[in-house]
PDB file of N, CA and C in Angstrom:
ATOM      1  N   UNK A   1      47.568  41.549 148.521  1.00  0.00           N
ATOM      2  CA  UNK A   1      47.833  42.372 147.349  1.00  0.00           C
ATOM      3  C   UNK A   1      48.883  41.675 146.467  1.00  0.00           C
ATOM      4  N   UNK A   2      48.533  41.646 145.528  1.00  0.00           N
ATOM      5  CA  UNK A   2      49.613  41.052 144.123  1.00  0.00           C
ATOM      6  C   UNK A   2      50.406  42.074 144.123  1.00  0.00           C
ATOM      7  N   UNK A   3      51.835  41.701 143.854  1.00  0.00           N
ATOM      8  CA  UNK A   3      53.025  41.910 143.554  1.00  0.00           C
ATOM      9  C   UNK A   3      53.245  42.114 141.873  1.00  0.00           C
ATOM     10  N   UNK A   4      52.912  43.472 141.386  1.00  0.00           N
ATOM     11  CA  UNK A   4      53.112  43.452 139.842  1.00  0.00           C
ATOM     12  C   UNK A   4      54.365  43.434 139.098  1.00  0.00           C
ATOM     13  N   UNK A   5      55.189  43.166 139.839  1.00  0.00           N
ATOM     14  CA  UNK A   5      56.860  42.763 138.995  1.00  0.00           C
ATOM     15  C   UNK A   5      56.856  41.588 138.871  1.00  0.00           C
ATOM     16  N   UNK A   6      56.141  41.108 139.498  1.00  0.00           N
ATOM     17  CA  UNK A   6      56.287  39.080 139.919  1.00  0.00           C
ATOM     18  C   UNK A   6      55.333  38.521 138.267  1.00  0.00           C
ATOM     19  N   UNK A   7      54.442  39.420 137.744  1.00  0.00           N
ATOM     20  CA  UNK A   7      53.407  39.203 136.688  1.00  0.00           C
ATOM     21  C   UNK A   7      54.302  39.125 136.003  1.00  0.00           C
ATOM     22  N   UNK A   8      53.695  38.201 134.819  1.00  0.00           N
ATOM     23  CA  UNK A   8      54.152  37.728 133.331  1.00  0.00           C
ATOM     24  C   UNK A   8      54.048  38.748 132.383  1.00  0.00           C
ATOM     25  N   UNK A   9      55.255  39.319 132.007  1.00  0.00           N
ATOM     26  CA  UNK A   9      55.024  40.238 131.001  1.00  0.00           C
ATOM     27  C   UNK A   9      55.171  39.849 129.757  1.00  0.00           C
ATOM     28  N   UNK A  10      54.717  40.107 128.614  1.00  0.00           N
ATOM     29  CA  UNK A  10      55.216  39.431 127.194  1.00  0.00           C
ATOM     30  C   UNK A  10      56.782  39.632 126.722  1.00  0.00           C
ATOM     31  N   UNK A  11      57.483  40.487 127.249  1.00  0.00           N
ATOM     32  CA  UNK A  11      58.796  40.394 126.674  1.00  0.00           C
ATOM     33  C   UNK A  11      59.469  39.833 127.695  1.00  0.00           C
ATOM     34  N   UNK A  12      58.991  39.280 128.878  1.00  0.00           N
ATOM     35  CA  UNK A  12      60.112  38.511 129.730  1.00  0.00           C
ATOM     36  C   UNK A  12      59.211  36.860 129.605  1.00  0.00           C
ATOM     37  N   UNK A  13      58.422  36.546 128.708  1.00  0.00           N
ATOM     38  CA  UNK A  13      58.080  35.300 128.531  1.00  0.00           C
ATOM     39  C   UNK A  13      59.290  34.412 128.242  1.00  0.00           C
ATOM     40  N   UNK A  14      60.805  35.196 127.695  1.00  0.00           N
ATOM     41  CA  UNK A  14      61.685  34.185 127.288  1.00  0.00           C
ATOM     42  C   UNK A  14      62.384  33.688 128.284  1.00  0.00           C
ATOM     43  N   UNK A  15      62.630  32.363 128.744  1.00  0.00           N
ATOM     44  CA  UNK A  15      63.665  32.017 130.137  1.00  0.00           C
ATOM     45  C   UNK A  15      65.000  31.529 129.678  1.00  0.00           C
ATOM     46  N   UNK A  16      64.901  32.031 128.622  1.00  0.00           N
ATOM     47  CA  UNK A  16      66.689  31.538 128.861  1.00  0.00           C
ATOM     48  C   UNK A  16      68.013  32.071 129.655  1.00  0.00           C
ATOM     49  N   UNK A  17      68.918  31.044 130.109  1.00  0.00           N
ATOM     50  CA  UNK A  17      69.865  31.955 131.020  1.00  0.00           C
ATOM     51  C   UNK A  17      70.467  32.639 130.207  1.00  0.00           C
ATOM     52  N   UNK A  18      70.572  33.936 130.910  1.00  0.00           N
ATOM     53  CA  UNK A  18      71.718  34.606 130.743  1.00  0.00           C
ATOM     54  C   UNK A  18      72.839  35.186 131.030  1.00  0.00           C
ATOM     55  N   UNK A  19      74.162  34.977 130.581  1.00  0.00           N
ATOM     56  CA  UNK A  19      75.291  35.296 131.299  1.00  0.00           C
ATOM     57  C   UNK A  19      76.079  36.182 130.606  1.00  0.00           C
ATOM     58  N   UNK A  20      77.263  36.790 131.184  1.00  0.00           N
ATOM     59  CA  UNK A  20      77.942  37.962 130.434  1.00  0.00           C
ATOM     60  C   UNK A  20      79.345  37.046 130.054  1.00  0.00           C
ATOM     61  N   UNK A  21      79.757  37.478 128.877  1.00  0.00           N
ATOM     62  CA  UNK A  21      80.849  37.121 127.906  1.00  0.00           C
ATOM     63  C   UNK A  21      81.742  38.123 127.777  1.00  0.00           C
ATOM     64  N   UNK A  22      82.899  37.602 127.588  1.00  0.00           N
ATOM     65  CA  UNK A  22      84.575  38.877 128.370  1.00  0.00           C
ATOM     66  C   UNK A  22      85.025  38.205 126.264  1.00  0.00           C
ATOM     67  N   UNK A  23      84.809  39.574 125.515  1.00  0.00           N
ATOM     68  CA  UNK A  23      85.384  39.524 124.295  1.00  0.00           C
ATOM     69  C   UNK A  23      86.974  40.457 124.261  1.00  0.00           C
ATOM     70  N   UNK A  24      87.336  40.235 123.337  1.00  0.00           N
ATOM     71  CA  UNK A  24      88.383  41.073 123.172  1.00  0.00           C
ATOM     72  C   UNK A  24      87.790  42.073 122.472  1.00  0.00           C
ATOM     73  N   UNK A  25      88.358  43.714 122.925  1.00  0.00           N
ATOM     74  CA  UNK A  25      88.502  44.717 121.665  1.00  0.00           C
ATOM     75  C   UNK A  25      89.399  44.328 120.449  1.00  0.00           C
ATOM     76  N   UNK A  26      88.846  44.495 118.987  1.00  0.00           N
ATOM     77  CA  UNK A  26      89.090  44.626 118.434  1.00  0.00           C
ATOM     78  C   UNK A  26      90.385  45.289 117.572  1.00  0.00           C
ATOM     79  N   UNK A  27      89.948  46.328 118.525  1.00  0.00           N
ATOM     80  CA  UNK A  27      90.978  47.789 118.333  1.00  0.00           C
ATOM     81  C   UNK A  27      92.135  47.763 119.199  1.00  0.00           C
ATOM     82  N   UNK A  28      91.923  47.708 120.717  1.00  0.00           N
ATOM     83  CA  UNK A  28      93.040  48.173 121.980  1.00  0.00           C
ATOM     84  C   UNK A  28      92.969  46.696 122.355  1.00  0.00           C
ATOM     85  N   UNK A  29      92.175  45.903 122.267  1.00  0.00           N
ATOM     86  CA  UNK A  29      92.573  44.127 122.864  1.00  0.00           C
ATOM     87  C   UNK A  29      91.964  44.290 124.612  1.00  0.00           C
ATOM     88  N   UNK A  30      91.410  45.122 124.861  1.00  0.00           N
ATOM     89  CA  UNK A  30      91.057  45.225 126.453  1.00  0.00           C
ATOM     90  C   UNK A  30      89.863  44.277 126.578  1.00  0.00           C
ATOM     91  N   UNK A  31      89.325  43.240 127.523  1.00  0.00           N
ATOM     92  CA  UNK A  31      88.725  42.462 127.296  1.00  0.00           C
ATOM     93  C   UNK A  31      87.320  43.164 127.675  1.00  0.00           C
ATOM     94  N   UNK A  32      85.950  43.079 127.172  1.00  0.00           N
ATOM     95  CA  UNK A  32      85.064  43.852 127.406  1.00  0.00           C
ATOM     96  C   UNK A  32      83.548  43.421 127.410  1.00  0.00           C
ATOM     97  N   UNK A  33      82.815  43.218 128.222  1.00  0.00           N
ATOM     98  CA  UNK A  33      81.453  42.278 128.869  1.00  0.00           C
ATOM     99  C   UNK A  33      80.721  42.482 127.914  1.00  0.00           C
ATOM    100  N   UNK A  34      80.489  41.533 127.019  1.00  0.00           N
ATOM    101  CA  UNK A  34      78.808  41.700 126.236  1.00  0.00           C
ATOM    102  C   UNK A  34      77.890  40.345 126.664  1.00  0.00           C
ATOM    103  N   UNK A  35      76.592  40.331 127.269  1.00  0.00           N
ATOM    104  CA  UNK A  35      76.157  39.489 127.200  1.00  0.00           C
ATOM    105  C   UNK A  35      74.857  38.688 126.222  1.00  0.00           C
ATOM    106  N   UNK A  36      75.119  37.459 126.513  1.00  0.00           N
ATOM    107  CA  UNK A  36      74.984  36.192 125.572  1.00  0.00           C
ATOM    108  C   UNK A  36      73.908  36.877 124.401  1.00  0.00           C
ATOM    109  N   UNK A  37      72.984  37.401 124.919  1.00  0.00           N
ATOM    110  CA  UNK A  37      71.828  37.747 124.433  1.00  0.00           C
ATOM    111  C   UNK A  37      72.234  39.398 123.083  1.00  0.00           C
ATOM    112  N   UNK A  38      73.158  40.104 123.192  1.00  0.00           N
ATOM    113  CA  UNK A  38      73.432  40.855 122.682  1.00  0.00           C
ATOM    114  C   UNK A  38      74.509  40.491 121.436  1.00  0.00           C
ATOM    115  N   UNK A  39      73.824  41.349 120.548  1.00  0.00           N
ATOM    116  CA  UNK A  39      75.066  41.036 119.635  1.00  0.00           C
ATOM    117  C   UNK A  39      75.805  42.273 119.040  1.00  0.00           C
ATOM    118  N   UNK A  40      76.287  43.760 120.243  1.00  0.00           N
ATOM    119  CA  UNK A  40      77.384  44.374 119.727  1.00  0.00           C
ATOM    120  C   UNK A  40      77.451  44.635 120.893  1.00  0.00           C
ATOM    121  N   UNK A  41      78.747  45.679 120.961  1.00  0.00           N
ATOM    122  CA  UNK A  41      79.068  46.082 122.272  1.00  0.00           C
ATOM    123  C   UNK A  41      80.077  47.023 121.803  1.00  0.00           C
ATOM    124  N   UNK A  42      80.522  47.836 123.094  1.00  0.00           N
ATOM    125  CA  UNK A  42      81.275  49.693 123.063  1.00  0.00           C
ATOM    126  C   UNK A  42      82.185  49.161 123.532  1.00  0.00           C
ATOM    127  N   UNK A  43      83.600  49.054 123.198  1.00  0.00           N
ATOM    128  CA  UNK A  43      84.685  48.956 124.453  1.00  0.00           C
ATOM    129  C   UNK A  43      84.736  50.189 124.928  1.00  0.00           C
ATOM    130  N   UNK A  44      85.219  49.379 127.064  1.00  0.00           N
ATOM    131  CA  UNK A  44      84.811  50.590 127.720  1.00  0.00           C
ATOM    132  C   UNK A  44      86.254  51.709 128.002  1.00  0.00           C
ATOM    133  N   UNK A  45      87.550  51.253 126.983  1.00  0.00           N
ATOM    134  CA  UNK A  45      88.120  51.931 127.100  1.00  0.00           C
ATOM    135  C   UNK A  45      88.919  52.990 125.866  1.00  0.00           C
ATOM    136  N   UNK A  46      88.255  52.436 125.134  1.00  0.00           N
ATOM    137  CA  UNK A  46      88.291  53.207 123.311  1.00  0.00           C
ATOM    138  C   UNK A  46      87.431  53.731 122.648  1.00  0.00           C
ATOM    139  N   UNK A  47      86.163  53.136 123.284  1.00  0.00           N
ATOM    140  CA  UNK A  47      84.606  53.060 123.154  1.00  0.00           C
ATOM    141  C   UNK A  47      84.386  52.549 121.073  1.00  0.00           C
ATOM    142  N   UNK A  48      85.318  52.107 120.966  1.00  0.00           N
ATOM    143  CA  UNK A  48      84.732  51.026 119.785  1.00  0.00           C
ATOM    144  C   UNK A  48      83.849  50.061 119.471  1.00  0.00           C
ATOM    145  N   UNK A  49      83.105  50.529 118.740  1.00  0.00           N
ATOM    146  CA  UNK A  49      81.927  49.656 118.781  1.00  0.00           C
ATOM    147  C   UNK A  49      81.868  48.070 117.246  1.00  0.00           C
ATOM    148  N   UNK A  50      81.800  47.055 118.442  1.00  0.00           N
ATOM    149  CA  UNK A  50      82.105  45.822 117.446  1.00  0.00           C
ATOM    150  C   UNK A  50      80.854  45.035 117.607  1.00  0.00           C
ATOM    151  N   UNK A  51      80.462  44.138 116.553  1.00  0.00           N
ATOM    152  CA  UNK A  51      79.710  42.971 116.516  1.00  0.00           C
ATOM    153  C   UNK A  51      80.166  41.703 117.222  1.00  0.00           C
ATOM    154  N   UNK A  52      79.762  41.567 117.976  1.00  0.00           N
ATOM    155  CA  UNK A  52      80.054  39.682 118.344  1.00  0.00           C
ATOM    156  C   UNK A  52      80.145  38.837 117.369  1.00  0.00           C
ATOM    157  N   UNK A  53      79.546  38.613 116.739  1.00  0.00           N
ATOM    158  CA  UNK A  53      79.391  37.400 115.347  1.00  0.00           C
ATOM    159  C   UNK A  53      80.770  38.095 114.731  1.00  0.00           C
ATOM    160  N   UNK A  54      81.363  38.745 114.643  1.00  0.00           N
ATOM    161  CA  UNK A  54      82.194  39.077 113.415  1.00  0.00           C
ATOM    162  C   UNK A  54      83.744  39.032 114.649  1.00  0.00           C
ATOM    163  N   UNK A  55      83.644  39.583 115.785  1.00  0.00           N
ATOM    164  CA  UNK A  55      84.989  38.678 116.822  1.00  0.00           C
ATOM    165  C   UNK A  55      84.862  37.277 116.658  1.00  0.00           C
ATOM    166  N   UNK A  56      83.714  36.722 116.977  1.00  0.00           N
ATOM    167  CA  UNK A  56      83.848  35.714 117.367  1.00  0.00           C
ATOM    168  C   UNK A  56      84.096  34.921 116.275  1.00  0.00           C
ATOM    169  N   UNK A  57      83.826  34.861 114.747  1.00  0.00           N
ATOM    170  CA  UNK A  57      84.842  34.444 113.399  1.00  0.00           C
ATOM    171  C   UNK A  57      86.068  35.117 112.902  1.00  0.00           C
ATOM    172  N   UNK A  58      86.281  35.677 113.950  1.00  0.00           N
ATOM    173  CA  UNK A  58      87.667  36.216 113.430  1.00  0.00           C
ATOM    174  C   UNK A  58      88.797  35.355 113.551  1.00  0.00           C
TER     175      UNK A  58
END
């Protein structure tokens, strides 16, 4: 019997790695996991919600 998680689905055709990234809040400075693939995130202790692209040119 085939294993249907093991099948090729069209939205997991992409293989790139992915890893989680420790940004600063914006707001309180608490450092807070967004990974590579995402581009906003909630801090988990103010729950402020920031863009990556716009920390990461700051």
């Amino acid at each position: 019997m085939k294993d249907r998680r093991l099948e090729e689905k069209p939205g997991c055709s992409d293989k790139r790695a992915l890893f989680p990234e420790e940004i600063a809040c914006p707001q309180c400075g608490i450092e807070t996991e967004i990974w590579n693939d995402e581009t906003e995130a909630s801090c988990k202790k103010c729950g402020t919600l920031f863009i990556k692209a716009n920390i990461a040119s700051s």
